[in-house]
N, C-alpha and C. Protein backbone atom coordinates (compact mmCIF):
# COMPACT_ATOMS: atom_id res chain seq x y z
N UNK A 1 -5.83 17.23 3.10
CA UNK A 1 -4.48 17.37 2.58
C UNK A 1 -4.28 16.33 1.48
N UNK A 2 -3.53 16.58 0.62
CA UNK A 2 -3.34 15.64 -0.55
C UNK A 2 -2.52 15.07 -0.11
N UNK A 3 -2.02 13.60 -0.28
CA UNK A 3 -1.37 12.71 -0.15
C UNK A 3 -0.12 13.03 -0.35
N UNK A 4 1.11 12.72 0.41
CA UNK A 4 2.43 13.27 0.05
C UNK A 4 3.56 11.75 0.33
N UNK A 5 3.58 11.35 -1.05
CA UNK A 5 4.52 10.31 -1.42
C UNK A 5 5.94 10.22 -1.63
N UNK A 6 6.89 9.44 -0.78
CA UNK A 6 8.27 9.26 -0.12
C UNK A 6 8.78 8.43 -1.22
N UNK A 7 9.33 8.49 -2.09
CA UNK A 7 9.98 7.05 -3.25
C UNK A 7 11.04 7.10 -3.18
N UNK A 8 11.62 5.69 -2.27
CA UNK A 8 12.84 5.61 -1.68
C UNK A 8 13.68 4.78 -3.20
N UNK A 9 15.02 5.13 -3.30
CA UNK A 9 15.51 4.87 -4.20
C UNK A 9 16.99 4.12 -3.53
N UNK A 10 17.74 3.53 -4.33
CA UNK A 10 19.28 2.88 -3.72
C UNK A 10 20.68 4.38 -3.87
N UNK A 11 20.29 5.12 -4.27
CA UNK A 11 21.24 5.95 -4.26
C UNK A 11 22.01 6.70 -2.87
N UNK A 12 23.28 6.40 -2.98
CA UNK A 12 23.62 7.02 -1.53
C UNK A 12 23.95 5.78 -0.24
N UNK A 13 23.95 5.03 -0.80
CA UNK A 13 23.47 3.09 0.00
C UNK A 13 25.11 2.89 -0.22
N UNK A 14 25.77 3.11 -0.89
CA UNK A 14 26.70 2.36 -0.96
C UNK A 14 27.15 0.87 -1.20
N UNK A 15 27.77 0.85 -0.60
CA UNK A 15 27.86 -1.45 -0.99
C UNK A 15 26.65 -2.11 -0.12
N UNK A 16 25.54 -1.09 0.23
CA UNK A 16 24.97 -1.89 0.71
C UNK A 16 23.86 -2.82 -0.48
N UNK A 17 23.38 -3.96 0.56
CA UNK A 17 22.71 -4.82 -1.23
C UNK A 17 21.15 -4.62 -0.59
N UNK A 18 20.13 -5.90 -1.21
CA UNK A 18 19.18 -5.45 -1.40
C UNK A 18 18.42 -5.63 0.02
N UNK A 19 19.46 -6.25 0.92
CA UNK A 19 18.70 -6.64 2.46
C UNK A 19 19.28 -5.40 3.15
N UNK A 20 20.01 -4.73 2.94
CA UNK A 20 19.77 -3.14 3.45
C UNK A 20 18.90 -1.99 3.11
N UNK A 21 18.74 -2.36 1.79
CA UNK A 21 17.73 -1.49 1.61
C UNK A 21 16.29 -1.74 1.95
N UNK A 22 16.38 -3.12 1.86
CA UNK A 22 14.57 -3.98 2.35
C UNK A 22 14.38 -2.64 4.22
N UNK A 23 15.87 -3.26 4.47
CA UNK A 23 15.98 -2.99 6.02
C UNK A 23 15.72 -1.38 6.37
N UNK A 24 15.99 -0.24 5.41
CA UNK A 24 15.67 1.09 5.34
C UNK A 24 14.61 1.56 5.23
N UNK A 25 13.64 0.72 4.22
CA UNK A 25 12.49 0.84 4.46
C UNK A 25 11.65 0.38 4.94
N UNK A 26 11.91 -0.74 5.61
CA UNK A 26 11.10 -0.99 6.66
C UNK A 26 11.02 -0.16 7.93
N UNK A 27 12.23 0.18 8.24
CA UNK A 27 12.55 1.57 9.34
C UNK A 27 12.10 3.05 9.04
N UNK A 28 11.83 2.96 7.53
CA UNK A 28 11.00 4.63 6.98
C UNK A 28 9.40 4.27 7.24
N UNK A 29 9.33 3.03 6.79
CA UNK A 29 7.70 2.45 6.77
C UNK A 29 6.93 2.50 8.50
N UNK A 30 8.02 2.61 9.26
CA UNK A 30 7.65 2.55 10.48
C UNK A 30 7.59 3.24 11.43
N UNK A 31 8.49 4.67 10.98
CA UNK A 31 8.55 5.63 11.47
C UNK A 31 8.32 7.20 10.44
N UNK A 32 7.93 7.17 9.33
CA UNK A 32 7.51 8.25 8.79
C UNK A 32 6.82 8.82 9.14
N UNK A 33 5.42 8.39 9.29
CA UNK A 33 4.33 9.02 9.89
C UNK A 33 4.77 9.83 11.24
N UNK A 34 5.02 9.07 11.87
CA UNK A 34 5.38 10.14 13.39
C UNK A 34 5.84 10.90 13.11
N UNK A 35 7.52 11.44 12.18
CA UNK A 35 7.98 11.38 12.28
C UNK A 35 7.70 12.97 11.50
N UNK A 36 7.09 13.14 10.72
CA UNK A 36 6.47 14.14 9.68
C UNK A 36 5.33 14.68 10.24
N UNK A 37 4.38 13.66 11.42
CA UNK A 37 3.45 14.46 11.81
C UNK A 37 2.27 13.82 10.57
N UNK A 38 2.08 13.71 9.66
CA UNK A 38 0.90 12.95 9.14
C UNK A 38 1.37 11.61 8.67
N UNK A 39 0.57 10.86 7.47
CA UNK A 39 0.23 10.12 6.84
C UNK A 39 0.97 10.29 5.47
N UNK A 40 2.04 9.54 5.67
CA UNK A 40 3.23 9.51 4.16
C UNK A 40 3.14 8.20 3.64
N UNK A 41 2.44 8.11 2.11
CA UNK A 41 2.61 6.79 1.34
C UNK A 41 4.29 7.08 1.13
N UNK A 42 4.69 5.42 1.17
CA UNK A 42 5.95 5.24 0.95
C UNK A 42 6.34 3.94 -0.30
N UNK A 43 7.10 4.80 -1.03
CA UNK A 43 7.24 3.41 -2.59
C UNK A 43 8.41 3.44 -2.80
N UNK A 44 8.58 2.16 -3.57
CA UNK A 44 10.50 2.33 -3.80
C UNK A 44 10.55 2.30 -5.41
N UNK A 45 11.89 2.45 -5.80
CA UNK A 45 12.36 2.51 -6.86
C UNK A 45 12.49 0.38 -7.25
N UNK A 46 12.18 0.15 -8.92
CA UNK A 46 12.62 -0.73 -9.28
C UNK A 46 13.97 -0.85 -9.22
N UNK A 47 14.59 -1.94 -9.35
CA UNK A 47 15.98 -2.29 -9.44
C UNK A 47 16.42 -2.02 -10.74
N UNK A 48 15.47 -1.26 -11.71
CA UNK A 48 16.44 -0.94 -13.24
C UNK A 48 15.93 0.32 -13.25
N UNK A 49 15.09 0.97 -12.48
CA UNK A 49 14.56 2.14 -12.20
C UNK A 49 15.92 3.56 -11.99
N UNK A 50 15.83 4.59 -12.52
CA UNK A 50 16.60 5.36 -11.45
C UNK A 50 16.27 5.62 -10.13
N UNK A 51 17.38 5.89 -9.21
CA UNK A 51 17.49 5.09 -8.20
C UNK A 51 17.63 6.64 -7.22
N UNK A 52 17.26 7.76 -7.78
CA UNK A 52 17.15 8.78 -6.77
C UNK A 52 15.79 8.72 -6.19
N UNK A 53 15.93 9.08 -4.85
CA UNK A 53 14.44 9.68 -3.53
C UNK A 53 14.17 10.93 -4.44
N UNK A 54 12.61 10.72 -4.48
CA UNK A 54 11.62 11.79 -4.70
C UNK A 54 10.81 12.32 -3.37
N UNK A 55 10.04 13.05 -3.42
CA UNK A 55 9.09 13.42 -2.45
C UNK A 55 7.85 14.45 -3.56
N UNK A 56 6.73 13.44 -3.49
CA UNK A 56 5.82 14.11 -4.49
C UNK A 56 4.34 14.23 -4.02
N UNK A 57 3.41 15.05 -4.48
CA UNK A 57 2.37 15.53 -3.92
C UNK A 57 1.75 16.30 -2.85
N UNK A 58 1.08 16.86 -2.18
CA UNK A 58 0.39 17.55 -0.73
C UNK A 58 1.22 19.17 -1.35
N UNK A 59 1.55 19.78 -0.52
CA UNK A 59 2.31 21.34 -0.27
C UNK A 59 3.88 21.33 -0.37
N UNK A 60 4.35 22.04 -0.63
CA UNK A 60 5.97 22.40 -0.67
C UNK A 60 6.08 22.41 0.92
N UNK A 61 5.81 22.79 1.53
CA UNK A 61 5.60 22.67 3.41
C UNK A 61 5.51 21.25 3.88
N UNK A 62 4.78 20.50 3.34
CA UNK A 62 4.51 18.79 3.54
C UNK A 62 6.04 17.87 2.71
N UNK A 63 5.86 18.85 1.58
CA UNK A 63 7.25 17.95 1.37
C UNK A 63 8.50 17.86 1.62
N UNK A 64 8.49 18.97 2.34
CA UNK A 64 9.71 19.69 3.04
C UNK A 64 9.64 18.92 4.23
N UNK A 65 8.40 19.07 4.76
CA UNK A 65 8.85 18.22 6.51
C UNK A 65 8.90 16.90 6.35
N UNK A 66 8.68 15.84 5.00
CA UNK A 66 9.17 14.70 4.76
C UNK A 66 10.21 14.43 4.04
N UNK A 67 10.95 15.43 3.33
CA UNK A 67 12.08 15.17 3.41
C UNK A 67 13.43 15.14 4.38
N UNK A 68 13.18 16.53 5.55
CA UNK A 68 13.61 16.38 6.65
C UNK A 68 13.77 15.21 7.93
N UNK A 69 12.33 14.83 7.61
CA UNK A 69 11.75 13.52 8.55
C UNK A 69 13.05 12.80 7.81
N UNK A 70 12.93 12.31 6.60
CA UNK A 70 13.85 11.14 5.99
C UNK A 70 14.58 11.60 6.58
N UNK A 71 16.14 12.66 6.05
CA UNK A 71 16.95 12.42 6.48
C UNK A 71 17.25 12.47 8.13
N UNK A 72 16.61 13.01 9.01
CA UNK A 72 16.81 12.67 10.30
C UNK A 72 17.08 11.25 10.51
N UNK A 73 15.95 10.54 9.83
CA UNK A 73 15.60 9.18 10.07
C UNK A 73 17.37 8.36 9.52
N UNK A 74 17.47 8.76 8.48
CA UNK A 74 18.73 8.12 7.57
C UNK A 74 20.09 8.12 8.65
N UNK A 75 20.19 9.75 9.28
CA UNK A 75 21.01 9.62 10.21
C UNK A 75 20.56 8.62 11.87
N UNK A 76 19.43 8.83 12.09
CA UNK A 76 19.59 7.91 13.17
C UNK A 76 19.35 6.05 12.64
N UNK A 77 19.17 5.86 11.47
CA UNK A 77 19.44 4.17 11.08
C UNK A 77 20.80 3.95 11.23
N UNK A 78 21.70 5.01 10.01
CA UNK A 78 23.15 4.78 10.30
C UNK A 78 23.66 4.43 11.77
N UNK A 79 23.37 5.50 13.04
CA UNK A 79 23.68 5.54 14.35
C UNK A 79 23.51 4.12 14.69
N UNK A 80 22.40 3.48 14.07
CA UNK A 80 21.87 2.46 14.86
C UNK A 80 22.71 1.06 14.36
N UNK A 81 24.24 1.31 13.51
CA UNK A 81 24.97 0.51 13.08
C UNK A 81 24.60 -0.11 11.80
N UNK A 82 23.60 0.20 10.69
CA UNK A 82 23.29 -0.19 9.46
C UNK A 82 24.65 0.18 8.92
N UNK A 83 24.57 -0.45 7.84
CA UNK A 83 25.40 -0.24 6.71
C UNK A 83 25.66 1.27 6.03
């Protein structure tokens, strides 16, 4: 399977700053893989970068179940009282 890459961006964060977002991806970095079922490289956006999530490479099927994975994941960080 070709590699299917997660590029987390600040959009959608709100007032949160850069120790929430450190904190999001460390919680994507740690649970993607399970979470999708394979092996997801995960990269972020620079801070002058635009700041939207991509999902790039492997199958339209692979990128689909890692974008799903994310947002599941996004809703259960929120649950878990993040910002």
């Amino acid at each position: 399977m070709t590699t299917v890459t997660l590029v987390l961006g600040r959009d959608g964060m709100g007032d949160a700053d850069e120790a929430d977002f450190d904190s999001w991806v460390s919680y994507v970095c740690a649970h993607i893989d399970e979470r999708a079922g394979f092996a997801v490289e995960v990269e972020t956006r620079g801070a002058r970068d635009v700041q939207s999530d991509a999902v790039t490479g492997g199958t339209d099927e692979a990128r689909e179940t890692v974008a799903e994975a994310k947002a599941a994941m996004w809703d259960e960080w929120c649950a878990q009282g993040a910002p």
